[in-house]
Protein backbone atom coordinates (compact mmCIF):
# COMPACT_ATOMS: atom_id res chain seq x y z
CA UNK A 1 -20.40 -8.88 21.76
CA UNK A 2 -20.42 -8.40 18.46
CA UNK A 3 -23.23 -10.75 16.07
CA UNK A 4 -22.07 -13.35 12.77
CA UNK A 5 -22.39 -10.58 10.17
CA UNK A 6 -20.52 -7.38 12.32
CA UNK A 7 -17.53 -10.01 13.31
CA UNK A 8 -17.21 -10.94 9.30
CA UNK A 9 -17.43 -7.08 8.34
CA UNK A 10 -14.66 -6.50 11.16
CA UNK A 11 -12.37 -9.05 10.38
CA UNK A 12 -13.06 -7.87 6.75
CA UNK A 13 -12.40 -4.46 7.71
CA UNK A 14 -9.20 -5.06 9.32
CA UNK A 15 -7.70 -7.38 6.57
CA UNK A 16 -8.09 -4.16 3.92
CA UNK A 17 -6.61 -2.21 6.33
CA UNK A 18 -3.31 -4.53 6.55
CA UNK A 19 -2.94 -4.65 3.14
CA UNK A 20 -3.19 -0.96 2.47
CA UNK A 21 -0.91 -0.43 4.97
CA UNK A 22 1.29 -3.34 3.54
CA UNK A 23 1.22 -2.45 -0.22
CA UNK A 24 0.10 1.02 -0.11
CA UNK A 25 2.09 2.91 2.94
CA UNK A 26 2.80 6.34 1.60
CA UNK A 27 -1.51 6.20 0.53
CA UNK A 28 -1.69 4.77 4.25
CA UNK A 29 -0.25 7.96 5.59
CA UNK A 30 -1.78 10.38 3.66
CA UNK A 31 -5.43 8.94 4.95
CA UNK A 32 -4.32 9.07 8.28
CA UNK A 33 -2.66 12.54 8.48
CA UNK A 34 -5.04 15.07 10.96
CA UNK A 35 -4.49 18.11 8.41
CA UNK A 36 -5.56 15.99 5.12
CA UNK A 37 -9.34 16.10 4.80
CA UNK A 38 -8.93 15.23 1.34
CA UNK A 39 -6.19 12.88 -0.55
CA UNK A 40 -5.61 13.49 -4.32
CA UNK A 41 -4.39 11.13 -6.47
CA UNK A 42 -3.33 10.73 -9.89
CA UNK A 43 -5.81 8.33 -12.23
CA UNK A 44 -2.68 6.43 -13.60
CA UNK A 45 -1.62 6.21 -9.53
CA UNK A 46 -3.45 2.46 -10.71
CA UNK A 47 -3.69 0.23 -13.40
CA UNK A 48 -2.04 2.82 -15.92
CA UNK A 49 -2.02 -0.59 -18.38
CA UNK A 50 -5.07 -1.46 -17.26
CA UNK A 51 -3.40 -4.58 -14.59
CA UNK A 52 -6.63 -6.68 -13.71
CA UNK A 53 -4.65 -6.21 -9.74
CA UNK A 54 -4.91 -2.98 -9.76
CA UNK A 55 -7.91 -2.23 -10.28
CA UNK A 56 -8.83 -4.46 -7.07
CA UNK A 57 -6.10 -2.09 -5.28
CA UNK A 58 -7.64 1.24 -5.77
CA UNK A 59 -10.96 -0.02 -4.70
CA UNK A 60 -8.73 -1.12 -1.60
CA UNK A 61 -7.52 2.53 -1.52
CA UNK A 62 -10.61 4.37 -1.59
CA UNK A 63 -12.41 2.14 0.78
CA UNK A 64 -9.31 2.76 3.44
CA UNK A 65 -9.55 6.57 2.76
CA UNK A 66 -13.35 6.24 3.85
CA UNK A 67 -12.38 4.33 7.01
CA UNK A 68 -9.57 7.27 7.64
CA UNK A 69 -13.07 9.69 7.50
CA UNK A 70 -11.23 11.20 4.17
CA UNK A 71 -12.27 11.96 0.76
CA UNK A 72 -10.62 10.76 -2.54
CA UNK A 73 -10.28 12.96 -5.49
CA UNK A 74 -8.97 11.26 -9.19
CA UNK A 75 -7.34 14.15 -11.05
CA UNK A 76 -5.58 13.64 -14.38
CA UNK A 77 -6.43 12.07 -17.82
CA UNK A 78 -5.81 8.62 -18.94
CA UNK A 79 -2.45 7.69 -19.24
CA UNK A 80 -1.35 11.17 -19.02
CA UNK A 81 1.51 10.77 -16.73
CA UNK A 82 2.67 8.01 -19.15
CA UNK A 83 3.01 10.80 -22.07
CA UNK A 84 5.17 12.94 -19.97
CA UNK A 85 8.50 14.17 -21.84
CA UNK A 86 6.25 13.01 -25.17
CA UNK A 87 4.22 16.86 -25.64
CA UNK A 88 5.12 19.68 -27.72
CA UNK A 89 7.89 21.87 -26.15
CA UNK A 90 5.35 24.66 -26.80
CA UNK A 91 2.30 22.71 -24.12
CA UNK A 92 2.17 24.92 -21.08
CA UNK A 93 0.41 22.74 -18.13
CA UNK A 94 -0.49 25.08 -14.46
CA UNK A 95 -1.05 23.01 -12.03
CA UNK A 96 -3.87 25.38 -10.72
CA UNK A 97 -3.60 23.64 -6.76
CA UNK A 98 -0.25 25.16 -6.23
CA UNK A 99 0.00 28.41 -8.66
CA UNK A 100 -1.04 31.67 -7.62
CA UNK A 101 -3.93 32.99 -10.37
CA UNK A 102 -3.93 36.80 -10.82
CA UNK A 103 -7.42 38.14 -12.79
């Protein structure tokens, strides 16, 4: 039988879980795929104009990710994915987790 304090931290437990899965179900996937050890996500993923609610939902995220046993890696710059279509035709951008790197 679980004590107080462990039933409060279950029942908190399983309330991030249903909204993750709720708001978040692609994220909710990703942390629970068996060949995904580690999820990657884009910083403006949340609160790209800085939403008060968002920043509430990524904590959500990464603490569901932990409880999935995976780990969370923020790639990108600030508002980056906002600027797309906006750089100089002559910008060349690799994205170095896909492209084969000759030396």
């Amino acid at each position: 039988m679980l004590n107080g304090n462990q039933a409060e931290l279950a029942r908190k437990e399983a309330n991030l879980i249903a909204v993750v899965e709720e708001i978040l179900p692609d994220f909710a996937r990703a942390c629970r795929a068996h060949d995904t050890p580690v999820v990657i996500m884009h910083q403006d993923a949340f609160a790209a104009d800085y939403q008060e609610e968002e920043y509430r939902l990524i904590g959500l995220a990464i603490k569901f990710a932990g409880i999935c046993g995976k780990e969370v890696r923020i790639i990108g710059t600030n508002r980056q994915t906002l600027l797309i279509g906006v750089r100089p035709p002559t910008e060349l951008t690799i994205d170095v987790r896909t492209s084969p790197v000759s030396v």
